[in-house]
Protein backbone atom coordinates (compact mmCIF):
# COMPACT_ATOMS: atom_id res chain seq x y z
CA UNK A 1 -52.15 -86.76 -43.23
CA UNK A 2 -48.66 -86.25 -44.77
CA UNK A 3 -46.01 -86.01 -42.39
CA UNK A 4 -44.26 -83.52 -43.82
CA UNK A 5 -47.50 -81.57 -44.45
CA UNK A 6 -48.60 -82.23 -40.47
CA UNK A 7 -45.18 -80.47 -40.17
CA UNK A 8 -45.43 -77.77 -42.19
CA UNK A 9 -49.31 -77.24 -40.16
CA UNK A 10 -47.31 -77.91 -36.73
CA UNK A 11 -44.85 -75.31 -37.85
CA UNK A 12 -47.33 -72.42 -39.18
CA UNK A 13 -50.23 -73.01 -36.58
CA UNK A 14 -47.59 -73.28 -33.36
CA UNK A 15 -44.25 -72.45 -34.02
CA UNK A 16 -45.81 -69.34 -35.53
CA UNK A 17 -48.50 -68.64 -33.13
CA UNK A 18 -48.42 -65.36 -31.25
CA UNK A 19 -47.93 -66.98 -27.63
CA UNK A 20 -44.91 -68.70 -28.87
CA UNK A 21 -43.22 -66.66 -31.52
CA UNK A 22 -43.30 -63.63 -29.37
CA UNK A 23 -41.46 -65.32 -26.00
CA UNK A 24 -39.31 -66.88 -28.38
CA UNK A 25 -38.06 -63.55 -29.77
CA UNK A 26 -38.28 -62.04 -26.48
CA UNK A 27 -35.87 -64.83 -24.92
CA UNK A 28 -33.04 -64.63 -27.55
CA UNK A 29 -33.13 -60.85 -27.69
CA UNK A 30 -32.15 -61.32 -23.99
CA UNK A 31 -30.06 -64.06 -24.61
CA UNK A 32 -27.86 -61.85 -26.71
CA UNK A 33 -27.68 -59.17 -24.20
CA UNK A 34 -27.30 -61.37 -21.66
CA UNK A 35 -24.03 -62.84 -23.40
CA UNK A 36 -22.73 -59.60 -24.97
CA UNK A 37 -22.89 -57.61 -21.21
CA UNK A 38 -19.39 -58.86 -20.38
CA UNK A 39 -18.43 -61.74 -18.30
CA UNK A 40 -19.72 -64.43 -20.93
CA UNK A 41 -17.68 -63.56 -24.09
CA UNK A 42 -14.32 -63.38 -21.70
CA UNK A 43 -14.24 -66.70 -20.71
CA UNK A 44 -11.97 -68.52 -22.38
CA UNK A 45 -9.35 -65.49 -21.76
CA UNK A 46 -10.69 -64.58 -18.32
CA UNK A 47 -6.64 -64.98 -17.18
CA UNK A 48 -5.31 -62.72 -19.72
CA UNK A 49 -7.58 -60.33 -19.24
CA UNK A 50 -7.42 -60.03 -15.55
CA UNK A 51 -3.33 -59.88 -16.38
CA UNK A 52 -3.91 -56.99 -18.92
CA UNK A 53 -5.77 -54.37 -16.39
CA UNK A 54 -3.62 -55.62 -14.01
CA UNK A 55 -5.38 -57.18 -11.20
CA UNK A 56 -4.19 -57.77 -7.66
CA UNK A 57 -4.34 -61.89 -7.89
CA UNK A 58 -3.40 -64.39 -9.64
CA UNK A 59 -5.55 -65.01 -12.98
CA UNK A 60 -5.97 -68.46 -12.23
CA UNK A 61 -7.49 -67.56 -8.68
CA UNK A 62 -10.18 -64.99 -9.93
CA UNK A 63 -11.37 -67.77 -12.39
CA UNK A 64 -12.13 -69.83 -9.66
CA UNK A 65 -13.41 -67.15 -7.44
CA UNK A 66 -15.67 -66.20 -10.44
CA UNK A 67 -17.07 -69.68 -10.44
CA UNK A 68 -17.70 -69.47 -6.57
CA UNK A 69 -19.46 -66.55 -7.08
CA UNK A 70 -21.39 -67.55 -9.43
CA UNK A 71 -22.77 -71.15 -7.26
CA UNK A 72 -23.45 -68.29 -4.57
CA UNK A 73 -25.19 -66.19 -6.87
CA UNK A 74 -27.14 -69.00 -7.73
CA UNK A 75 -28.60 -69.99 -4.31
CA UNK A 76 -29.09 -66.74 -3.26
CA UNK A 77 -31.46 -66.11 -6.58
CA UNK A 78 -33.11 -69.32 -5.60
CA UNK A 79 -33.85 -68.45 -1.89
CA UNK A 80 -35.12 -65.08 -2.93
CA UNK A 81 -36.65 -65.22 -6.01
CA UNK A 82 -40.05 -65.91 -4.54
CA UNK A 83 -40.14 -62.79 -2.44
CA UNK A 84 -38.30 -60.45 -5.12
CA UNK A 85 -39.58 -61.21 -8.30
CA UNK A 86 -38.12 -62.31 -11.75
CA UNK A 87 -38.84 -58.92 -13.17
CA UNK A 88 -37.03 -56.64 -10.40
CA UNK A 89 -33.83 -59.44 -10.61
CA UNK A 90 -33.28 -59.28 -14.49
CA UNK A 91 -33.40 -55.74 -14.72
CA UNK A 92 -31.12 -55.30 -11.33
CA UNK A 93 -28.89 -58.18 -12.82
CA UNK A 94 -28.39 -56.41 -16.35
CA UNK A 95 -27.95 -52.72 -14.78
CA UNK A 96 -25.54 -54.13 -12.48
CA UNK A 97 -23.68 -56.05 -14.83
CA UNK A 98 -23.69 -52.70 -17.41
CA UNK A 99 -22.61 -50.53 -15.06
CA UNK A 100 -19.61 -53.19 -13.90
CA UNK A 101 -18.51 -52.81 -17.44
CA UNK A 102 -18.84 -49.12 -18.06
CA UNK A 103 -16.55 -48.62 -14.78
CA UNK A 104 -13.85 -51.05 -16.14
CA UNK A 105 -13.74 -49.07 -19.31
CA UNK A 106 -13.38 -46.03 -17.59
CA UNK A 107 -10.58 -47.79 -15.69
CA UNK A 108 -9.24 -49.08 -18.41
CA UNK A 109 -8.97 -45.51 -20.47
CA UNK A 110 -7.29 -43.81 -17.79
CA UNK A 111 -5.09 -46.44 -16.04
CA UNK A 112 -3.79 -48.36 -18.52
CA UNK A 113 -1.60 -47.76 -21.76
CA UNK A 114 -3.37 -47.90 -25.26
CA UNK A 115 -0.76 -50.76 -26.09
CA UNK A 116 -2.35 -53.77 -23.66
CA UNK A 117 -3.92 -56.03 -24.78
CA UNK A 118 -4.83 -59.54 -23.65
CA UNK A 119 -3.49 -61.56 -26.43
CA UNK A 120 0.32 -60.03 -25.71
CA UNK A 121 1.43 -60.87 -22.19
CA UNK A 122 4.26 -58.77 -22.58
CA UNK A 123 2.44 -55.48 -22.62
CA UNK A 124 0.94 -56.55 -19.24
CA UNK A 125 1.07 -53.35 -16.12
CA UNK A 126 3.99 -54.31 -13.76
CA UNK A 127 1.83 -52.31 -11.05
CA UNK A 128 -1.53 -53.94 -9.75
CA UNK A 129 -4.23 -52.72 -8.23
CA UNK A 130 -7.78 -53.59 -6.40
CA UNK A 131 -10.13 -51.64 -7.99
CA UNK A 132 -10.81 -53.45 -11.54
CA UNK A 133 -10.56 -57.00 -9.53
CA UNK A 134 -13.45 -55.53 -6.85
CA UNK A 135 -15.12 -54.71 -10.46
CA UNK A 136 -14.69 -58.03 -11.91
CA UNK A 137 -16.07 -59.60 -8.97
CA UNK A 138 -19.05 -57.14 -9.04
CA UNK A 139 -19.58 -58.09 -12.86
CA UNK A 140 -19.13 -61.73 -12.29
CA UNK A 141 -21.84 -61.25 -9.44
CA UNK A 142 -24.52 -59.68 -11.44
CA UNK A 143 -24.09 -61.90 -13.91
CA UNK A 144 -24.47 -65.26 -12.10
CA UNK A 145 -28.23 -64.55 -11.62
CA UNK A 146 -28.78 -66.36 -14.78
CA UNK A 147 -32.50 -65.19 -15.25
CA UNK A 148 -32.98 -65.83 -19.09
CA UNK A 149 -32.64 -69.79 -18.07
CA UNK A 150 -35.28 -69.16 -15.51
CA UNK A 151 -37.45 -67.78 -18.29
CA UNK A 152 -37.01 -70.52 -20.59
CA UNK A 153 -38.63 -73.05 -18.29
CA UNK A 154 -41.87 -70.80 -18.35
CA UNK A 155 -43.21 -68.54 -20.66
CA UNK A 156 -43.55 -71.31 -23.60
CA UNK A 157 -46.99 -72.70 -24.23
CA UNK A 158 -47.09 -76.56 -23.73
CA UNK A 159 -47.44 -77.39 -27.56
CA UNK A 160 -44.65 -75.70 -28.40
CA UNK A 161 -42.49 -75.92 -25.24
CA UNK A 162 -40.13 -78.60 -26.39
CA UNK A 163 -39.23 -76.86 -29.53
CA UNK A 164 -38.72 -73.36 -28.49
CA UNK A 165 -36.77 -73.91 -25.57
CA UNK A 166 -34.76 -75.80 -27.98
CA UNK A 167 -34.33 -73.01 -30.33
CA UNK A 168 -33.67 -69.98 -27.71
CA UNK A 169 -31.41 -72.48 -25.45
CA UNK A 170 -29.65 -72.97 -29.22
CA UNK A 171 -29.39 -69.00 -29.95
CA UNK A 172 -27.27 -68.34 -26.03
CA UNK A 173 -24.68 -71.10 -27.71
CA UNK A 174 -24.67 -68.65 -31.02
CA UNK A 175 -24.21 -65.85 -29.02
CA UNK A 176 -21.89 -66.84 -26.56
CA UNK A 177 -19.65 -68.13 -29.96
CA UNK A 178 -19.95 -64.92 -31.53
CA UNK A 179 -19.00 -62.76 -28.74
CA UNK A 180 -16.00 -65.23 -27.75
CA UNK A 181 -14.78 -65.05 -31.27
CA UNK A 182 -15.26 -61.24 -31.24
CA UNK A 183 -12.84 -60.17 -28.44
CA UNK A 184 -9.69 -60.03 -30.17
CA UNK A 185 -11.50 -57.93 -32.70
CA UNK A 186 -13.44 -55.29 -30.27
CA UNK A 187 -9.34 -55.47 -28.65
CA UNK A 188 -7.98 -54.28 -32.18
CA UNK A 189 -9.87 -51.54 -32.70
CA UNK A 190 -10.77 -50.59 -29.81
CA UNK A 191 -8.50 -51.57 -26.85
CA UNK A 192 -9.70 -52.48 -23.58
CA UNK A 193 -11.12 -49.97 -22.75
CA UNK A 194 -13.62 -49.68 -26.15
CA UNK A 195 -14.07 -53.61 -25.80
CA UNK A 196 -15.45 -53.31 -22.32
CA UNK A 197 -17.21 -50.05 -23.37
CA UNK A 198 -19.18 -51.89 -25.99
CA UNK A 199 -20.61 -54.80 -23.10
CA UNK A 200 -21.69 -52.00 -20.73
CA UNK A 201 -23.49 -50.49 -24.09
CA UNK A 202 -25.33 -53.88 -24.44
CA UNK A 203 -26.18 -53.87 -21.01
CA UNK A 204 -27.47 -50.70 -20.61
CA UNK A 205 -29.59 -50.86 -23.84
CA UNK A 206 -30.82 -54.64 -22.93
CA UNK A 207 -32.01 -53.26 -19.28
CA UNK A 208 -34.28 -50.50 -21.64
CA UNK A 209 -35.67 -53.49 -23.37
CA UNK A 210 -36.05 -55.91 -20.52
CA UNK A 211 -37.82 -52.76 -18.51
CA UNK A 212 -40.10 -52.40 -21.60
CA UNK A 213 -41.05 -55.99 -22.66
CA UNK A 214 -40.74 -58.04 -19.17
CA UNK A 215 -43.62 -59.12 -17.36
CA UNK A 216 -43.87 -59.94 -13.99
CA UNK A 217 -44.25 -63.95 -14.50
CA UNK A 218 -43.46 -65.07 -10.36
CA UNK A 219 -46.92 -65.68 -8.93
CA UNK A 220 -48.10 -65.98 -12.74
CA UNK A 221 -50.20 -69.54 -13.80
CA UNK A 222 -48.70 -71.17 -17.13
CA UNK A 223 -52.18 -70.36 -19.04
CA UNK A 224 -51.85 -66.41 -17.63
CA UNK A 225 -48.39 -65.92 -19.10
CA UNK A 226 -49.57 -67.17 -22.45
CA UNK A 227 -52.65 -64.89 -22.46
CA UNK A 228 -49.96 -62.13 -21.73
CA UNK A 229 -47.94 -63.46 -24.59
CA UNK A 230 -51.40 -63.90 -27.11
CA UNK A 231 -52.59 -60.14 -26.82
CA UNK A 232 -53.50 -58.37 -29.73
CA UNK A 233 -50.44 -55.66 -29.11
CA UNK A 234 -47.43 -56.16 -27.51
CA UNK A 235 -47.53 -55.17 -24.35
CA UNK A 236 -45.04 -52.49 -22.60
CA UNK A 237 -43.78 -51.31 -19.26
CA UNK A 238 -45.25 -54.84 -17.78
CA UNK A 239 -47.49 -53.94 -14.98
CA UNK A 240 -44.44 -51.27 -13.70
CA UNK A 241 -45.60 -49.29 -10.70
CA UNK A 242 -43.91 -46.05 -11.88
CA UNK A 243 -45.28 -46.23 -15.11
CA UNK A 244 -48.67 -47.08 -14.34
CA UNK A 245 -49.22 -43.80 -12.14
CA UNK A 246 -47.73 -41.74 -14.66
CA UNK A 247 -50.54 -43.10 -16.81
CA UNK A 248 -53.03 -42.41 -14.03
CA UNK A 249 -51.78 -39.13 -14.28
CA UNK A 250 -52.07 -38.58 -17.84
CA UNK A 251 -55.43 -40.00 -17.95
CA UNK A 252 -56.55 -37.53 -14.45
CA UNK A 253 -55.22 -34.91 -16.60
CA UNK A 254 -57.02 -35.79 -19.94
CA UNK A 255 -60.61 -35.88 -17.92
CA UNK A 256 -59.86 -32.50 -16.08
């Protein structure tokens, strides 16, 4: 056969396929809110912005206690994934890390001037304070669990494994470039306290989706996740305890 043509087969009968296109989609969508929740898009002005709301340390110091945080964060989600589950860490991870941002926003709106900003050191607060760096921390925390990269390594079938890892690991890089280059911007027009508003928004909507669309994969065989993936419907709510006894309810109530 053709090469190309065994490509363009390869392509439509794999890359296409229902138990790959579907993860794939699933794992960028997260990807993105993953990124756009906070911590990831502020790197490369984590020191100005800890200068801006005026934290009680040094700039230089949180960035390395953010990275100590996050190693720690990473062992600890390694020594307890097994017992918690993937599906009970991404959605605490996500929540946590929107509702870090939401309470730096609300910080932000009330404690500091509408004229900061992080890209003028000279409107920095003289005065600083504890509460938005035990806020940063608590972001930098929830964020460190890193559970999309987990995901990557599983829910792919094996003919297509190689490829669409390669293509969601691809779309974090996109994302993580878009929402870098969009912080001055958010800062513009909306000041701190908007910017940071808009990464709790991602997070909260992101931990709808993730409760919606996540399955429980720890304890899960490679072939069972892809017959989860290769339904005929999409499947919802993922096996969630809460939502499968309201449905026992409905149906009790249906039959009575």
């Amino acid at each position: 056969m053709n090469p190309i043509r065994r490509s363009l087969y390869k392509f439509r009968y794999v890359m296409l396929a229902k138990e790959t296109l579907r993860p794939l989609i699933f794992v960028m969508v997260y990807f993105m809110f993953y990124v756009m929740s906070g911590l990831t898009p502020i790197k490369p002005n984590m020191v100005n912005i800890c200068g801006a709301f005026g934290m009680a340390q040094d700039g230089k110091d949180i960035v390395l206690n953010v990275g100590i945080i996050t190693i720690c964060c990473s062992i600890l989600v390694i020594a307890s994934i097994r017992y918690v589950g993937k599906r009970k860490m991404a959605i605490t991870s996500l929540l946590g890390t929107a509702i870090s941002c939401a309470a730096l926003s609300v910080y932000a709106k009330y404690n500091l001037d509408d004229s900061v900003f992080s890209y003028d050191t000279s409107t920095f607060p003289k005065e600083t304070s504890y509460v938005p760096l035990i806020l940063f921390y608590l972001m930098a925390f929830f964020t460190g669990f890193n559970l999309p990269w987990v995901l990557v390594g599983e829910v792919f079938p094996f003919r297509s494994r190689a490829s669409a890892q390669g293509i969601a690991a691809a779309s974090n890089y996109v994302f993580t470039f878009l929402g870098a280059k969009s912080l001055i911007d958010l800062e513009v027009y909306g000041q701190l306290w908007g910017t940071f508003a808009v990464y709790a928004a991602f997070g909260f909507v992101g931990t709808i989706f993730l409760y919606f669309f996540l399955p429980e994969t720890e304890g899960m065989s490679l072939e069972d996740i892809e017959y989860f993936f290769n339904g005929d419907k999409i499947q919802t709510f993922a096996n969630d305890p809460v939502i499968n006894t309201i449905k026992r309810l409905k149906r009790r109530n249906v039959n009575e």
